[in-house]
PDB file of N, CA and C in Angstrom:
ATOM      1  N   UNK A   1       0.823  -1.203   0.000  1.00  0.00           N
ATOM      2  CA  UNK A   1       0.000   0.000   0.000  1.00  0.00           C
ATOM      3  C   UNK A   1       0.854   1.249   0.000  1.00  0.00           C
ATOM      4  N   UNK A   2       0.085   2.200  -0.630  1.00  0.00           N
ATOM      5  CA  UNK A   2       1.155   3.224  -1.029  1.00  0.00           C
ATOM      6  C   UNK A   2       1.139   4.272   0.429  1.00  0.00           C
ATOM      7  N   UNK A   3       1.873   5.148   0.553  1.00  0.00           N
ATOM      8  CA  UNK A   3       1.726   6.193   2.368  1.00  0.00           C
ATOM      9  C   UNK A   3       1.030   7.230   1.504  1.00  0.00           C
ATOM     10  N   UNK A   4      -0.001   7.837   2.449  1.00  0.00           N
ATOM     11  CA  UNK A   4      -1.091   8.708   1.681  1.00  0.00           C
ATOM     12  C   UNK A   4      -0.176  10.102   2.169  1.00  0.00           C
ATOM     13  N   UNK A   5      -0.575  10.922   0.741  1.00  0.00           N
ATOM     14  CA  UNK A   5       0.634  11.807   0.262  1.00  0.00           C
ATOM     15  C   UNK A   5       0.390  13.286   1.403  1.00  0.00           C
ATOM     16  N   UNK A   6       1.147  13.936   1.609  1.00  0.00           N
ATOM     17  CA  UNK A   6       1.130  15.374   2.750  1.00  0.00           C
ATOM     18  C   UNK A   6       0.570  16.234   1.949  1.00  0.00           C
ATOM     19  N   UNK A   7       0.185  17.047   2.874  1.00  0.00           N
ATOM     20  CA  UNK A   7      -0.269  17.978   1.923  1.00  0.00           C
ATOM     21  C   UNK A   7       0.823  18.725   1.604  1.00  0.00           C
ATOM     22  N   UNK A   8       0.683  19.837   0.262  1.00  0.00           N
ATOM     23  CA  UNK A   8       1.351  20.620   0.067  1.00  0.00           C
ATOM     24  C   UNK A   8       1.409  21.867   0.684  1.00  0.00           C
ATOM     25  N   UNK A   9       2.525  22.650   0.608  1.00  0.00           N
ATOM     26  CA  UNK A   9       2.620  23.251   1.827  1.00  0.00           C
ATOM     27  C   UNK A   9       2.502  24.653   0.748  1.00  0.00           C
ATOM     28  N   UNK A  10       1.786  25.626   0.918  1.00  0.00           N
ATOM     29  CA  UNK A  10       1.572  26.887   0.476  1.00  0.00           C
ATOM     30  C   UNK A  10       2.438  28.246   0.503  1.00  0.00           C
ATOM     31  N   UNK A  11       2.792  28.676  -0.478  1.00  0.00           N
ATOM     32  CA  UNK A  11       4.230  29.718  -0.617  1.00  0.00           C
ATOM     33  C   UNK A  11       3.804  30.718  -0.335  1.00  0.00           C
ATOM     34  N   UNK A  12       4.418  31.438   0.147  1.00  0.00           N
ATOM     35  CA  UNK A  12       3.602  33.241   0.759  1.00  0.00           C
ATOM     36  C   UNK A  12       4.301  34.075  -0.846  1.00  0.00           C
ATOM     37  N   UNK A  13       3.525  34.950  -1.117  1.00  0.00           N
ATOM     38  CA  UNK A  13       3.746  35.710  -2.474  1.00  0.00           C
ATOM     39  C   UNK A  13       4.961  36.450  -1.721  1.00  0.00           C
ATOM     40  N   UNK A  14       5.708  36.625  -2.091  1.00  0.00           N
ATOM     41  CA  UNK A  14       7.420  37.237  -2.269  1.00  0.00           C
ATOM     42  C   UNK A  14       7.315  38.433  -2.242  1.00  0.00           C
ATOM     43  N   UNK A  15       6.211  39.182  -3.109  1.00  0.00           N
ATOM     44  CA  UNK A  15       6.751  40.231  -2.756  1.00  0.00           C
ATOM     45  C   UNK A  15       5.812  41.231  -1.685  1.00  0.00           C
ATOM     46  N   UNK A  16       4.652  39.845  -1.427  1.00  0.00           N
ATOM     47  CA  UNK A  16       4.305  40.691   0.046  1.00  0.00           C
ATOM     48  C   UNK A  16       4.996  40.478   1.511  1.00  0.00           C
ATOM     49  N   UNK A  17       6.126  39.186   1.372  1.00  0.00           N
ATOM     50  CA  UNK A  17       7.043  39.515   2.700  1.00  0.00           C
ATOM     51  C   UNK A  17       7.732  40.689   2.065  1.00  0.00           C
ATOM     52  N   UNK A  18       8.172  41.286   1.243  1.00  0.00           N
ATOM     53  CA  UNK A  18       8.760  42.034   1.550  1.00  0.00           C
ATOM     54  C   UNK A  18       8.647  43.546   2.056  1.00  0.00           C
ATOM     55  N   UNK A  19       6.992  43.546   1.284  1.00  0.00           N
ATOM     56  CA  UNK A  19       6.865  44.875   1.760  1.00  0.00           C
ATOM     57  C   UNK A  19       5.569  45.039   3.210  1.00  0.00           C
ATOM     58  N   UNK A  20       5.621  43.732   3.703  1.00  0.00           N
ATOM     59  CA  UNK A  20       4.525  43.796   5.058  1.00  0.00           C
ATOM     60  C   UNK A  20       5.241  42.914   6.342  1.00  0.00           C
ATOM     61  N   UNK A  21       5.005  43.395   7.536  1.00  0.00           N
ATOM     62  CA  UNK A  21       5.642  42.301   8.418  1.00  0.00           C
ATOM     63  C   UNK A  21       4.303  42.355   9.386  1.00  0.00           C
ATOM     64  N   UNK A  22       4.682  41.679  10.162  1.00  0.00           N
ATOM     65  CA  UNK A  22       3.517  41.630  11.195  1.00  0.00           C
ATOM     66  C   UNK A  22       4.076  42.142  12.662  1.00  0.00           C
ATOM     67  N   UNK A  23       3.429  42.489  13.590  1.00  0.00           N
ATOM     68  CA  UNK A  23       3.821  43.355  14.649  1.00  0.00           C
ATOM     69  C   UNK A  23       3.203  42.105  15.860  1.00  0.00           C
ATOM     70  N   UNK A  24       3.636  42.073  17.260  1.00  0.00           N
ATOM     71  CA  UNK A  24       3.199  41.600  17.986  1.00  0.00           C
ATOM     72  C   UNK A  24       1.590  41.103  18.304  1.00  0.00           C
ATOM     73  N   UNK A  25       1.210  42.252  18.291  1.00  0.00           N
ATOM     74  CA  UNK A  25      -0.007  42.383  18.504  1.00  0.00           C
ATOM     75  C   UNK A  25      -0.853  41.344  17.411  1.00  0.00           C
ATOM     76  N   UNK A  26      -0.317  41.085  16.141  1.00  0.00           N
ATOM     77  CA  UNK A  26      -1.484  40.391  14.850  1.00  0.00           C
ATOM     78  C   UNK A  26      -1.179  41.376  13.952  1.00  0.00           C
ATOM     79  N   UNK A  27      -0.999  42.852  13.825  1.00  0.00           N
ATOM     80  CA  UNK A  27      -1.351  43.733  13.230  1.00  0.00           C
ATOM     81  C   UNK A  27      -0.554  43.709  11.898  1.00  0.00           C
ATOM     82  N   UNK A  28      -0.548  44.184  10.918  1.00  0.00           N
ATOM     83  CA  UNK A  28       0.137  43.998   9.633  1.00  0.00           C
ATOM     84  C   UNK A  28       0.699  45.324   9.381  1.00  0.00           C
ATOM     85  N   UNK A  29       2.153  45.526   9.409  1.00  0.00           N
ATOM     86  CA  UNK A  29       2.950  47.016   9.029  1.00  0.00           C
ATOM     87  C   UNK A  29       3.077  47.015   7.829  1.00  0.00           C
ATOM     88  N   UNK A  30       3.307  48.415   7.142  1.00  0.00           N
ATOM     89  CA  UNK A  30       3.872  48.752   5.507  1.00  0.00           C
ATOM     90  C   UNK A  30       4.684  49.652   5.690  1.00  0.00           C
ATOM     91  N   UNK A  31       5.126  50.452   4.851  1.00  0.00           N
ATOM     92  CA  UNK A  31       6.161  51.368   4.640  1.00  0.00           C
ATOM     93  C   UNK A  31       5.413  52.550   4.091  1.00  0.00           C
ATOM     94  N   UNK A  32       5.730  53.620   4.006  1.00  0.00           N
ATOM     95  CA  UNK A  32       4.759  54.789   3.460  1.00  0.00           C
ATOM     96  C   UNK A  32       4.899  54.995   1.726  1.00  0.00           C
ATOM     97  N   UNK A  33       4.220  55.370   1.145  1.00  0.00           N
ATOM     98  CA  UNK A  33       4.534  56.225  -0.792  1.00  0.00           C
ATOM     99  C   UNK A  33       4.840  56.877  -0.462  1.00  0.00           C
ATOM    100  N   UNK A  34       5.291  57.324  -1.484  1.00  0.00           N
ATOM    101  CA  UNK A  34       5.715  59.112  -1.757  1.00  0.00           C
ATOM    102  C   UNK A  34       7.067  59.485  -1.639  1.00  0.00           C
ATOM    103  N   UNK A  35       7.992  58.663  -1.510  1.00  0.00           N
ATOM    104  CA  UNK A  35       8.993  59.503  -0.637  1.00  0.00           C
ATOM    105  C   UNK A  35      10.171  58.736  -1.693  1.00  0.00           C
ATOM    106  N   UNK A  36      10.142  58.253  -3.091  1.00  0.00           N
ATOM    107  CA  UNK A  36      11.341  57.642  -3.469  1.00  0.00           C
ATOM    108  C   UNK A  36      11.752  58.934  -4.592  1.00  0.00           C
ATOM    109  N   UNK A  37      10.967  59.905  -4.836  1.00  0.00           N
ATOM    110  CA  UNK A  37      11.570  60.739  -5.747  1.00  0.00           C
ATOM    111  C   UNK A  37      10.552  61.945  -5.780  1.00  0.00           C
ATOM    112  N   UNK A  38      11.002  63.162  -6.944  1.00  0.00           N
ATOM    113  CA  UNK A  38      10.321  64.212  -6.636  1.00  0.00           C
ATOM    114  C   UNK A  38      10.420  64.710  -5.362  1.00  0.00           C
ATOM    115  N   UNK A  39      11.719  64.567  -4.236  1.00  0.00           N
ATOM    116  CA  UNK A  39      11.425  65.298  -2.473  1.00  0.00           C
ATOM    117  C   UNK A  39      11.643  66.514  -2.554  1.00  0.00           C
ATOM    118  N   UNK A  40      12.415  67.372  -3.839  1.00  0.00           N
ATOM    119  CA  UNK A  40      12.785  68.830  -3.538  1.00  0.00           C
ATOM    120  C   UNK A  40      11.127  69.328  -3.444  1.00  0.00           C
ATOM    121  N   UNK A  41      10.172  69.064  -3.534  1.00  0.00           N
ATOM    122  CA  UNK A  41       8.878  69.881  -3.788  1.00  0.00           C
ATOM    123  C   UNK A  41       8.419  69.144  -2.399  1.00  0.00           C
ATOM    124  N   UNK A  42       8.995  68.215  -1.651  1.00  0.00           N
ATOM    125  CA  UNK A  42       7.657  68.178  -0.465  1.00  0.00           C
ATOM    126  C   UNK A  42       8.789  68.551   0.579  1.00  0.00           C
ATOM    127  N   UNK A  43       7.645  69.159   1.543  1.00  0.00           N
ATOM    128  CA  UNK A  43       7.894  69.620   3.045  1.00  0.00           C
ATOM    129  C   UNK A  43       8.516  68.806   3.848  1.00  0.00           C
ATOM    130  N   UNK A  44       9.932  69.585   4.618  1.00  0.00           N
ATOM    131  CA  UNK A  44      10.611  68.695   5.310  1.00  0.00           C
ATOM    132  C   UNK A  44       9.982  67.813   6.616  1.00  0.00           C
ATOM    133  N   UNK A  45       8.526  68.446   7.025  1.00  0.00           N
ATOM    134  CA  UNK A  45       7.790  67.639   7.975  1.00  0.00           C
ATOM    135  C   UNK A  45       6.963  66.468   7.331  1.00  0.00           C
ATOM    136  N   UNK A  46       6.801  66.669   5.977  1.00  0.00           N
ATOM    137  CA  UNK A  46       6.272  65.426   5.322  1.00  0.00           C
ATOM    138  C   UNK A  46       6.690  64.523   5.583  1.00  0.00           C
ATOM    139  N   UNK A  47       8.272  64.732   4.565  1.00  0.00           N
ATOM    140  CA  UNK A  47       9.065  63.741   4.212  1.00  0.00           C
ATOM    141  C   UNK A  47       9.796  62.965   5.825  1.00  0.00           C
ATOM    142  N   UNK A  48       9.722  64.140   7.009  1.00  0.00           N
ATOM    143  CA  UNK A  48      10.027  62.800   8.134  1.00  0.00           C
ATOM    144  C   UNK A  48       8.685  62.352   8.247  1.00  0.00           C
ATOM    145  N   UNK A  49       7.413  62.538   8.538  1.00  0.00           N
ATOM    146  CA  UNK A  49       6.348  61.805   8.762  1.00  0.00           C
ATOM    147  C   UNK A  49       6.554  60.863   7.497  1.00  0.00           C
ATOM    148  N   UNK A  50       6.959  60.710   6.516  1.00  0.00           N
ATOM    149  CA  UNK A  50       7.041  59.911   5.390  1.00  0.00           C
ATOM    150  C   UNK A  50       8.151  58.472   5.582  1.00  0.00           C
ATOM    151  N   UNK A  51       8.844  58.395   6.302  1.00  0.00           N
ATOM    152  CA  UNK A  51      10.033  57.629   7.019  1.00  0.00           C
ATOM    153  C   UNK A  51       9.113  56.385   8.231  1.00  0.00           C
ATOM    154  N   UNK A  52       8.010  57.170   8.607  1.00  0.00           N
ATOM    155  CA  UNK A  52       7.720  55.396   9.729  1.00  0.00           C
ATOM    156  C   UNK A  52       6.436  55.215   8.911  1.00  0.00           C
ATOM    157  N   UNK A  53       6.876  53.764   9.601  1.00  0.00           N
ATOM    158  CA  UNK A  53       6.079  52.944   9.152  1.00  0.00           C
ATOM    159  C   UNK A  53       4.230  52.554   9.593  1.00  0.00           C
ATOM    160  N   UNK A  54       3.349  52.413   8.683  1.00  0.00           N
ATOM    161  CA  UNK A  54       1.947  52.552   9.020  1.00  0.00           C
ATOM    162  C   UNK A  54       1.150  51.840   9.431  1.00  0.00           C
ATOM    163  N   UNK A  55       0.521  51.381   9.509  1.00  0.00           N
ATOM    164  CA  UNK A  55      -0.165  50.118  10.018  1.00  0.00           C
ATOM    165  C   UNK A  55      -1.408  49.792   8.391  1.00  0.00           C
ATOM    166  N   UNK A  56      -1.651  48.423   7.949  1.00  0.00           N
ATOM    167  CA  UNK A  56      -2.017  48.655   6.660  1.00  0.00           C
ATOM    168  C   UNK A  56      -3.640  48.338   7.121  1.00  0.00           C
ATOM    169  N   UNK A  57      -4.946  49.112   6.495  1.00  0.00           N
ATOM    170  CA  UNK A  57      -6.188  49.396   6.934  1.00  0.00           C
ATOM    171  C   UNK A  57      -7.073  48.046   7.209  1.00  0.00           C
ATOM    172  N   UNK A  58      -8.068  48.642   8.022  1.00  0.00           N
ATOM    173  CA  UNK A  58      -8.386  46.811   8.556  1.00  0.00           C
ATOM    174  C   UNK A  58      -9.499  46.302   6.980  1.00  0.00           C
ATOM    175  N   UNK A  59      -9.466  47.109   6.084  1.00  0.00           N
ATOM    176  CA  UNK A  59     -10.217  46.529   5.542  1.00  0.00           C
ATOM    177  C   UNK A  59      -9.470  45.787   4.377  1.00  0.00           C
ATOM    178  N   UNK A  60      -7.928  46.163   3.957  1.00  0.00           N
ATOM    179  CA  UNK A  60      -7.220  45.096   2.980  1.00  0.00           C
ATOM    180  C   UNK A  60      -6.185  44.155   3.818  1.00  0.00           C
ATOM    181  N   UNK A  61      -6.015  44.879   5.811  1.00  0.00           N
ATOM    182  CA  UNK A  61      -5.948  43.682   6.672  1.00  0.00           C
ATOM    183  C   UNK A  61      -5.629  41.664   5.889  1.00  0.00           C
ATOM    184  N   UNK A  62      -7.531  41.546   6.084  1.00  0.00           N
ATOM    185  CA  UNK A  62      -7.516  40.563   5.318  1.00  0.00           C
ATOM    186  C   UNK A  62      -6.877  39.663   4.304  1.00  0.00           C
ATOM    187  N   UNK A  63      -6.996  40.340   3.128  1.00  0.00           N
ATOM    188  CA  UNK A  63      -6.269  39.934   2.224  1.00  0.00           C
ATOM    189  C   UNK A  63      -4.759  40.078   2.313  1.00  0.00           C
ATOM    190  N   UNK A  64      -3.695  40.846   2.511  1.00  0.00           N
ATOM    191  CA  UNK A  64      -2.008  40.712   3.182  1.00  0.00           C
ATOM    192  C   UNK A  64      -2.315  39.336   4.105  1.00  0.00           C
ATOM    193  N   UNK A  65      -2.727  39.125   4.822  1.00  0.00           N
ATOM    194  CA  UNK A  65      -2.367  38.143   5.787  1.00  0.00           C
ATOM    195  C   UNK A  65      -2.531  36.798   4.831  1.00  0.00           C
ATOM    196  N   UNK A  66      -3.579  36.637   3.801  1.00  0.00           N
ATOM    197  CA  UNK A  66      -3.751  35.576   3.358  1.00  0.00           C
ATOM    198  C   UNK A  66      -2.555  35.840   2.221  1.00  0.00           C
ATOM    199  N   UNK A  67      -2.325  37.188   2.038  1.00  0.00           N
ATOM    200  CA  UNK A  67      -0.571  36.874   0.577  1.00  0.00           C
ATOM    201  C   UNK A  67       0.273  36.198   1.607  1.00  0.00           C
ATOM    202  N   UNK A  68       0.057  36.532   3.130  1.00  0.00           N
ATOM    203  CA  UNK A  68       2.032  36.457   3.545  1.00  0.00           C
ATOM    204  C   UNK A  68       1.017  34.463   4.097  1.00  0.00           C
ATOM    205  N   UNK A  69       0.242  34.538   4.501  1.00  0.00           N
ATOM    206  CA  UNK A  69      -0.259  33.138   5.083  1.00  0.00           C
ATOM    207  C   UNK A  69       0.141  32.839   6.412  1.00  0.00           C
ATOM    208  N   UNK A  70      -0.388  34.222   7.077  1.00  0.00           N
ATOM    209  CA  UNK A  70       0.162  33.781   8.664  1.00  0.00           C
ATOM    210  C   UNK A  70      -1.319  33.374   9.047  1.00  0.00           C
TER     211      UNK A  70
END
């Protein structure tokens, strides 16, 4: 008799580890837009509020967790 086969094990899309992590809490982080070009025209209080990182909205929440598959 043959050994009944494992399941396959499911790949997280690549390039949402890279741009989401998860925080203690469950919560799902991103990185901000705006800030890789064009900076001589934005405000130097932007561009530091533009540097941390955001928390991504509970309503595409959902879907990131099922790209990364935590």
């Amino acid at each position: 008799m043959r050994k009944p086969k494992a399941k396959i094990k499911l790949k997280s899309k690549r390039g949402a580890t890279k741009r989401f992590k998860l925080t203690a809490s469950g919560k799902v982080k991103r990185g901000s837009s705006m800030k890789r070009h064009i900076l001589t025209k934005k405000p130097k209080g932007r561009k530091r509020g533009l540097r941390k990182a955001k928390l991504v909205s509970a309503a595409d929440q959902a879907s990131v967790r099922q790209m990364l598959l935590a």
